[in-house]
N, C-alpha and C. Protein backbone atom coordinates (compact mmCIF):
# COMPACT_ATOMS: atom_id res chain seq x y z
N UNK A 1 -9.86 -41.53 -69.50
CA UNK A 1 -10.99 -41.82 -68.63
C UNK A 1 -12.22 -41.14 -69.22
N UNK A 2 -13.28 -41.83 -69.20
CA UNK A 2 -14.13 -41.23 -70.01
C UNK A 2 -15.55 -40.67 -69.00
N UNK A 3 -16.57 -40.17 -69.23
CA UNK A 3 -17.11 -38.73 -67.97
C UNK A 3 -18.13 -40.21 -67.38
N UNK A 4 -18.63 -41.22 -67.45
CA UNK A 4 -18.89 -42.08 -66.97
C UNK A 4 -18.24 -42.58 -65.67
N UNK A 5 -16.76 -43.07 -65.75
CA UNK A 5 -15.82 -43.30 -65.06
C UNK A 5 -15.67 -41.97 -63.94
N UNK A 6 -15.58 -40.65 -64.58
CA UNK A 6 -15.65 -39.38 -63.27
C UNK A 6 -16.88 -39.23 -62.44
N UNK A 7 -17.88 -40.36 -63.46
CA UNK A 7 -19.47 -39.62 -62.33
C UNK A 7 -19.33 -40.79 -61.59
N UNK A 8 -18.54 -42.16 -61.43
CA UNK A 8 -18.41 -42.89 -60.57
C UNK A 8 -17.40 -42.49 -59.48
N UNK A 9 -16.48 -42.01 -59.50
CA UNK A 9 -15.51 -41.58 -59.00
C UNK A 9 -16.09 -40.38 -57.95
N UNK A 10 -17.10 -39.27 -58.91
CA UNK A 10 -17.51 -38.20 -58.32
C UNK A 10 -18.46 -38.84 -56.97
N UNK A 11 -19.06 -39.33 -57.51
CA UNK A 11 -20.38 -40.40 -56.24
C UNK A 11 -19.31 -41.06 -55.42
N UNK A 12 -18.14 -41.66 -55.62
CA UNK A 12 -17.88 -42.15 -54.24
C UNK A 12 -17.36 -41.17 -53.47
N UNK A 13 -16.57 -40.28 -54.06
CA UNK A 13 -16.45 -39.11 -53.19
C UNK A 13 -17.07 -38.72 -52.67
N UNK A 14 -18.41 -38.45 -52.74
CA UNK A 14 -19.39 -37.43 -52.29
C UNK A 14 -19.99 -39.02 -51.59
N UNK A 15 -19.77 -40.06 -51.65
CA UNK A 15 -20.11 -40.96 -50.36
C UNK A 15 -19.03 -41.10 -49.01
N UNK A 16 -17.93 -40.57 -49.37
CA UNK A 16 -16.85 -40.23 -48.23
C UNK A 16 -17.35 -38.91 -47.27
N UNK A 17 -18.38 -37.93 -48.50
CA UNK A 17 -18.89 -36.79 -47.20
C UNK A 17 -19.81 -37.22 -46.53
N UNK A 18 -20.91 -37.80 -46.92
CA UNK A 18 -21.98 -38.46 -46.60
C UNK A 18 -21.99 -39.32 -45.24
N UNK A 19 -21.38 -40.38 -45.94
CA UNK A 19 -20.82 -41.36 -44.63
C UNK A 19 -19.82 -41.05 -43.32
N UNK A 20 -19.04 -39.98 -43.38
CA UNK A 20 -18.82 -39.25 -42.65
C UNK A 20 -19.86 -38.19 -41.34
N UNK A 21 -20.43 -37.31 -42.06
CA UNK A 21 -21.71 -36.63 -42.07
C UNK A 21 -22.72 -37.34 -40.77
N UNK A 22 -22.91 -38.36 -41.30
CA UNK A 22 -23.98 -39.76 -40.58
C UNK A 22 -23.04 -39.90 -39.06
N UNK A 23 -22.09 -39.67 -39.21
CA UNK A 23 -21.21 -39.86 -37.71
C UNK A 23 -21.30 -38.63 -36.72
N UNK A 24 -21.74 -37.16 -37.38
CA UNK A 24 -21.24 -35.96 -36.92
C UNK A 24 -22.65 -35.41 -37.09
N UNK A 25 -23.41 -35.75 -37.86
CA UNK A 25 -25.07 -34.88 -37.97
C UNK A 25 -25.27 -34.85 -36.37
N UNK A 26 -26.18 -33.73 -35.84
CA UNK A 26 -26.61 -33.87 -34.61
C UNK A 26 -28.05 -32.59 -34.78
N UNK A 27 -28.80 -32.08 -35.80
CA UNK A 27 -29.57 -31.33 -36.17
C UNK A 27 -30.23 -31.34 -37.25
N UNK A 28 -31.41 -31.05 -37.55
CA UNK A 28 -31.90 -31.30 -38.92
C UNK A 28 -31.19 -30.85 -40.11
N UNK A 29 -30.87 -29.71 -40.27
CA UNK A 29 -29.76 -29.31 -41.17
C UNK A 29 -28.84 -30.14 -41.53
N UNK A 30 -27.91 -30.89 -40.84
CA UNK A 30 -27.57 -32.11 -41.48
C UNK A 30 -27.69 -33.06 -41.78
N UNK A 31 -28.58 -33.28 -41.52
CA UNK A 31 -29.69 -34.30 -41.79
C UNK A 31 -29.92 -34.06 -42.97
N UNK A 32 -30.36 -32.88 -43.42
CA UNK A 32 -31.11 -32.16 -44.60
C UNK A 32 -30.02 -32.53 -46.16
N UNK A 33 -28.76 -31.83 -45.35
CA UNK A 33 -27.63 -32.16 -46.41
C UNK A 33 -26.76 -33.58 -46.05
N UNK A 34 -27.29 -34.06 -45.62
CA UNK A 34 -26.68 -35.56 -46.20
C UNK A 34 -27.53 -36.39 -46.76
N UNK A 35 -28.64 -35.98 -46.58
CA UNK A 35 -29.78 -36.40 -47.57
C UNK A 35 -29.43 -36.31 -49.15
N UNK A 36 -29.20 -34.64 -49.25
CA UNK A 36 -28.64 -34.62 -50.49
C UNK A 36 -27.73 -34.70 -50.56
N UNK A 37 -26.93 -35.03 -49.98
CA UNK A 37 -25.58 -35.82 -50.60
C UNK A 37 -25.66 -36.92 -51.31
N UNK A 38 -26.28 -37.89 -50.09
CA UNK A 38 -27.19 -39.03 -50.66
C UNK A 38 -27.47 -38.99 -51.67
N UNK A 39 -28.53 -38.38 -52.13
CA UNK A 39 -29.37 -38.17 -53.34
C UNK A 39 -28.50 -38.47 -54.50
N UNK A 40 -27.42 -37.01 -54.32
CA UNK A 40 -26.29 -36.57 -55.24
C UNK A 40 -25.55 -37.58 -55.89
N UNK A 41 -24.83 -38.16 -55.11
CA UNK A 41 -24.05 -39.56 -55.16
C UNK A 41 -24.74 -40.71 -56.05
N UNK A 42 -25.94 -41.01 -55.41
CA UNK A 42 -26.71 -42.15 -56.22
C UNK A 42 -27.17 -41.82 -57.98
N UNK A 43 -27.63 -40.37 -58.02
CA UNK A 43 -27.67 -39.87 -59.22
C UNK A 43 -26.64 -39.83 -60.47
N UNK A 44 -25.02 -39.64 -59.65
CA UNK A 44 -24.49 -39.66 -60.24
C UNK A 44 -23.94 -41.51 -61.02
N UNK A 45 -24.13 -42.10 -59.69
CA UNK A 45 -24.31 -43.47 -59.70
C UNK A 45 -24.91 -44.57 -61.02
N UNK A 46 -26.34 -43.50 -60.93
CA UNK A 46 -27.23 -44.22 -61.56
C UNK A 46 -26.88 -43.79 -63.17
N UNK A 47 -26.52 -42.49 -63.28
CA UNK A 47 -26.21 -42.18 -64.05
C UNK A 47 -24.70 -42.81 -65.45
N UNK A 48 -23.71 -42.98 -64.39
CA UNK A 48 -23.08 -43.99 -65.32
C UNK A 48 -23.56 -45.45 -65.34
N UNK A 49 -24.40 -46.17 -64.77
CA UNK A 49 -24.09 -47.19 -64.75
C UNK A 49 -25.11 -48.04 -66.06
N UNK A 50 -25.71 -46.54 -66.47
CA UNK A 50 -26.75 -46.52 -68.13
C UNK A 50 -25.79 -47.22 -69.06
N UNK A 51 -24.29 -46.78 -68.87
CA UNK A 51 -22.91 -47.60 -69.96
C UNK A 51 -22.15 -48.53 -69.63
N UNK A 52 -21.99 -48.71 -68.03
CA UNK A 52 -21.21 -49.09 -67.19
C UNK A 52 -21.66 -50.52 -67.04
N UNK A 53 -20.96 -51.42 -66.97
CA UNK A 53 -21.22 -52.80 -65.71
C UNK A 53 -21.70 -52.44 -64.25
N UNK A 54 -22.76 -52.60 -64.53
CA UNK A 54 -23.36 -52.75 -62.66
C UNK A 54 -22.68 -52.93 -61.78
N UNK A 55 -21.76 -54.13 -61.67
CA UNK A 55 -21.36 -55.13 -61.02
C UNK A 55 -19.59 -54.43 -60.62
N UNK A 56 -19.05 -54.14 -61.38
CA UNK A 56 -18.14 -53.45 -61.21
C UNK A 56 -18.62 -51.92 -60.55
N UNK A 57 -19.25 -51.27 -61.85
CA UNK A 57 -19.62 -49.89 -60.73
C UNK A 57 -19.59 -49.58 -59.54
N UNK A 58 -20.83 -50.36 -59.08
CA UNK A 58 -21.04 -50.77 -57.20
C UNK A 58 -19.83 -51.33 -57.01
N UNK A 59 -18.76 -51.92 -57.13
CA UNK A 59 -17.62 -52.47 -55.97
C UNK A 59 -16.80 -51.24 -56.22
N UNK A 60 -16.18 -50.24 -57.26
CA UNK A 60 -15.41 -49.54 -57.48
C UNK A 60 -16.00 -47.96 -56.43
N UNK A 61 -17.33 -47.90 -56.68
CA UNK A 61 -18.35 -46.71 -56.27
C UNK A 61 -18.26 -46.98 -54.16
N UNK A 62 -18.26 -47.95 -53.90
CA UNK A 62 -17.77 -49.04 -52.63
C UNK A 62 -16.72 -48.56 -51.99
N UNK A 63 -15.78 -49.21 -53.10
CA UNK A 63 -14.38 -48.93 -52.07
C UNK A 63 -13.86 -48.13 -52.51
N UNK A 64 -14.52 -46.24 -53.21
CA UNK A 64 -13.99 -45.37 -53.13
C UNK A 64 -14.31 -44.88 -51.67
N UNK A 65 -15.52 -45.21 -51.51
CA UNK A 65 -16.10 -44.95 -50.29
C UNK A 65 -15.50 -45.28 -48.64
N UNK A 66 -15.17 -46.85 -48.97
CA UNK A 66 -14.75 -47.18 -47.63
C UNK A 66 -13.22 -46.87 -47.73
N UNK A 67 -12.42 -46.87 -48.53
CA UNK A 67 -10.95 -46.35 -48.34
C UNK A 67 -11.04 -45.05 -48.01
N UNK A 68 -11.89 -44.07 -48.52
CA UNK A 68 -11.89 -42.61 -48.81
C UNK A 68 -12.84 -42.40 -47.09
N UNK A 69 -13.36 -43.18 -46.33
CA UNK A 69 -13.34 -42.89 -45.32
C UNK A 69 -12.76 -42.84 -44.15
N UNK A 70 -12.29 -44.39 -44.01
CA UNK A 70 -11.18 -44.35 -43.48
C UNK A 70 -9.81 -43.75 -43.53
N UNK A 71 -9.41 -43.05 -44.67
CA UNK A 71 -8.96 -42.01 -44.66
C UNK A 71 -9.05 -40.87 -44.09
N UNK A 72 -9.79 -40.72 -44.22
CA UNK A 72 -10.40 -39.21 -43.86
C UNK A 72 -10.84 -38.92 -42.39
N UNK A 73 -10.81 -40.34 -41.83
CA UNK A 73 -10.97 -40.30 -40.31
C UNK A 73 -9.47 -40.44 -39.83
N UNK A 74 -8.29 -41.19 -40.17
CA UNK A 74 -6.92 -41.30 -39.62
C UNK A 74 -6.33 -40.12 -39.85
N UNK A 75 -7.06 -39.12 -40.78
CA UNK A 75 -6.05 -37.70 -41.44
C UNK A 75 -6.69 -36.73 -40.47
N UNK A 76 -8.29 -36.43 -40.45
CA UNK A 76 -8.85 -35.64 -40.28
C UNK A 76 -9.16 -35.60 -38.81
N UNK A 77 -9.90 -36.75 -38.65
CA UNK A 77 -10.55 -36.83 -36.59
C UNK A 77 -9.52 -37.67 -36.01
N UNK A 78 -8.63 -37.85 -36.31
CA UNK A 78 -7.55 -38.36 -35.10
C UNK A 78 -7.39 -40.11 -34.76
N UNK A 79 -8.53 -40.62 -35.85
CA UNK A 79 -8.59 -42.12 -35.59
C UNK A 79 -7.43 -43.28 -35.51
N UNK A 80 -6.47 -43.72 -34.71
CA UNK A 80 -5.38 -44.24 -34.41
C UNK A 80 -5.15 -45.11 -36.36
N UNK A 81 -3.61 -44.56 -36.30
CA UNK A 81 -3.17 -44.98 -37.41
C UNK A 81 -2.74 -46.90 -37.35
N UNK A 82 -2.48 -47.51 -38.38
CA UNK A 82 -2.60 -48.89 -38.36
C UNK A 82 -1.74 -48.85 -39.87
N UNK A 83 -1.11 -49.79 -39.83
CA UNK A 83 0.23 -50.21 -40.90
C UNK A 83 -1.07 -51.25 -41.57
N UNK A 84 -1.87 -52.10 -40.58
CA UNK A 84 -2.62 -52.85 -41.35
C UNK A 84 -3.75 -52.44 -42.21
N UNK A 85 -4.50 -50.95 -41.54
CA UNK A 85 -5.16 -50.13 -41.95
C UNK A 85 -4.93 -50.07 -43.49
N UNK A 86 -3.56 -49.69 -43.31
CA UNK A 86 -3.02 -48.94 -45.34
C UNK A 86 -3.16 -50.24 -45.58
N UNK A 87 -2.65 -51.47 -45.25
CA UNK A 87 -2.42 -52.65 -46.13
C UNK A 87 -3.87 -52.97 -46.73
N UNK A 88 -4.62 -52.61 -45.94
CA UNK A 88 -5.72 -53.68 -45.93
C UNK A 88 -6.46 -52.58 -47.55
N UNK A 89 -6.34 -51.36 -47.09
CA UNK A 89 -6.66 -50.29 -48.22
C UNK A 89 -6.25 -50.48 -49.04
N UNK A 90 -4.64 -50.26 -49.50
CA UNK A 90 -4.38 -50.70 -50.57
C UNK A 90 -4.48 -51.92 -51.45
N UNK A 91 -4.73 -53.21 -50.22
CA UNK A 91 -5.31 -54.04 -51.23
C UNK A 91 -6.55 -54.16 -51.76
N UNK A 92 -7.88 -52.86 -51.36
CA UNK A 92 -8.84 -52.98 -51.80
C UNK A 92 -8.63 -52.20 -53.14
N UNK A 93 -8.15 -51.00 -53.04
CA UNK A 93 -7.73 -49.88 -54.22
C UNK A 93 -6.94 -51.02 -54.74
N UNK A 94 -6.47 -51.87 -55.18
CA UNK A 94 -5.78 -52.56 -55.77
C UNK A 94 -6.78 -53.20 -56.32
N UNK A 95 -7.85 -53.72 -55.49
CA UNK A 95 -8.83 -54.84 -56.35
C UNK A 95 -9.94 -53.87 -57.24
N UNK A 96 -9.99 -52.53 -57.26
CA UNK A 96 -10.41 -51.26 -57.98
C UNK A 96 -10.28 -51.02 -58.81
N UNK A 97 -8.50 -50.88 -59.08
CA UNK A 97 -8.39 -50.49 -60.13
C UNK A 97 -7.99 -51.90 -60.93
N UNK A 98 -7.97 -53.33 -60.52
CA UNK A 98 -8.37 -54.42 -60.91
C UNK A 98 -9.28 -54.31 -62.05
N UNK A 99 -10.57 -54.33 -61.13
CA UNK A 99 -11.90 -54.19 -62.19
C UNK A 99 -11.85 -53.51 -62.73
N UNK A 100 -11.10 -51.83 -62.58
CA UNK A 100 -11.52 -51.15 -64.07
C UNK A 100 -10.25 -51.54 -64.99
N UNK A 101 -9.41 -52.31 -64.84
CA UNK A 101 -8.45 -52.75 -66.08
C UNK A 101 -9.13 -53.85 -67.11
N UNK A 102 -9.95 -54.80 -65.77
CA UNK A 102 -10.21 -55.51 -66.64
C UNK A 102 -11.60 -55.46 -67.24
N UNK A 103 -12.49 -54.22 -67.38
CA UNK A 103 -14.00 -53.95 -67.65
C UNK A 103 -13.70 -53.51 -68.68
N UNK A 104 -14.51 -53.82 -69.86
CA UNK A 104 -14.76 -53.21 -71.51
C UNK A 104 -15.44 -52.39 -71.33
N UNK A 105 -14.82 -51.00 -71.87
CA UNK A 105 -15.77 -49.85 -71.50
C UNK A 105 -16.39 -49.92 -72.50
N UNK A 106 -16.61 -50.74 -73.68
CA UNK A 106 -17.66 -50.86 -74.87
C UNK A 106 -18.50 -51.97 -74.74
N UNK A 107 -18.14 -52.39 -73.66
CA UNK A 107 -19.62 -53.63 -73.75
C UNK A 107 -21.00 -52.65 -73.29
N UNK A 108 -22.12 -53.02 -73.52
CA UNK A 108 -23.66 -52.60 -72.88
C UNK A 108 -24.29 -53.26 -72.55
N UNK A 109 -24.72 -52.91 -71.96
CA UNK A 109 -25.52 -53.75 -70.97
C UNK A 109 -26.46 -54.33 -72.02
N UNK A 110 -27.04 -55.18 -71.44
CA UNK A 110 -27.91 -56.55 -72.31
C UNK A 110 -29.14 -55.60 -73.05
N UNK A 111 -29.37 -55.12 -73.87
CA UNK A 111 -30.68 -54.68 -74.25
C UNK A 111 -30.15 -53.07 -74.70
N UNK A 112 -29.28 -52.46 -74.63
CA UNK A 112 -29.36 -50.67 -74.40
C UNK A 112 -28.71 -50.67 -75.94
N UNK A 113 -28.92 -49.63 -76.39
CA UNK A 113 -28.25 -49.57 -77.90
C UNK A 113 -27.23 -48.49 -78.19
């Protein structure tokens, strides 16, 4: 895996705190830091996607996010568990690691050298 692939990985993570965060802020202070979370995430975002396919990035950067939340709400805050829940997850993490099997990590984008 090459540090492109971890700063996508790293940003959806840090969009699982974020998007979380947005449910539970109730003061400026969190406000403050989910801002930069925000920030954080997109930077890292923007940052691979200088080598990366756009197009893949954003769906992989996505549904680290929406699996990695819904997670984190059935584990963490008590949100009623669902057999369809995992199904429906794993078939997104399935269509994930889809795109990164089938993305050339040596193509560039149209113009970059």
């Amino acid at each position: 895996m090459n540090r492109n692939w971890v700063l996508v990985l790293l940003a959806g993570l840090i969009e699982v705190l974020w998007a979380l965060g947005l449910k539970h802020a109730s003061n400026w202070l969190d406000w403050t830091g989910i801002a930069l979370l925000i920030y954080i995430s997109f930077v890292f975002l923007l940052k691979a996607i200088k080598s990366l396919p756009v197009a893949t990035v954003y769906a992989i950067f996505t549904g680290i996010g929406t699996a990695g939340t819904v997670v984190v709400e059935m584990v963490v805050f008590g949100v009623a568990f669902s057999w369809m829940k995992v199904f429906y997850i794993l078939l997104l993490l399935a269509g994930v690691v889809g795109l990164k099997l089938v993305t050339n990590e040596t193509s560039k984008k149209e113009g970059a050298v």
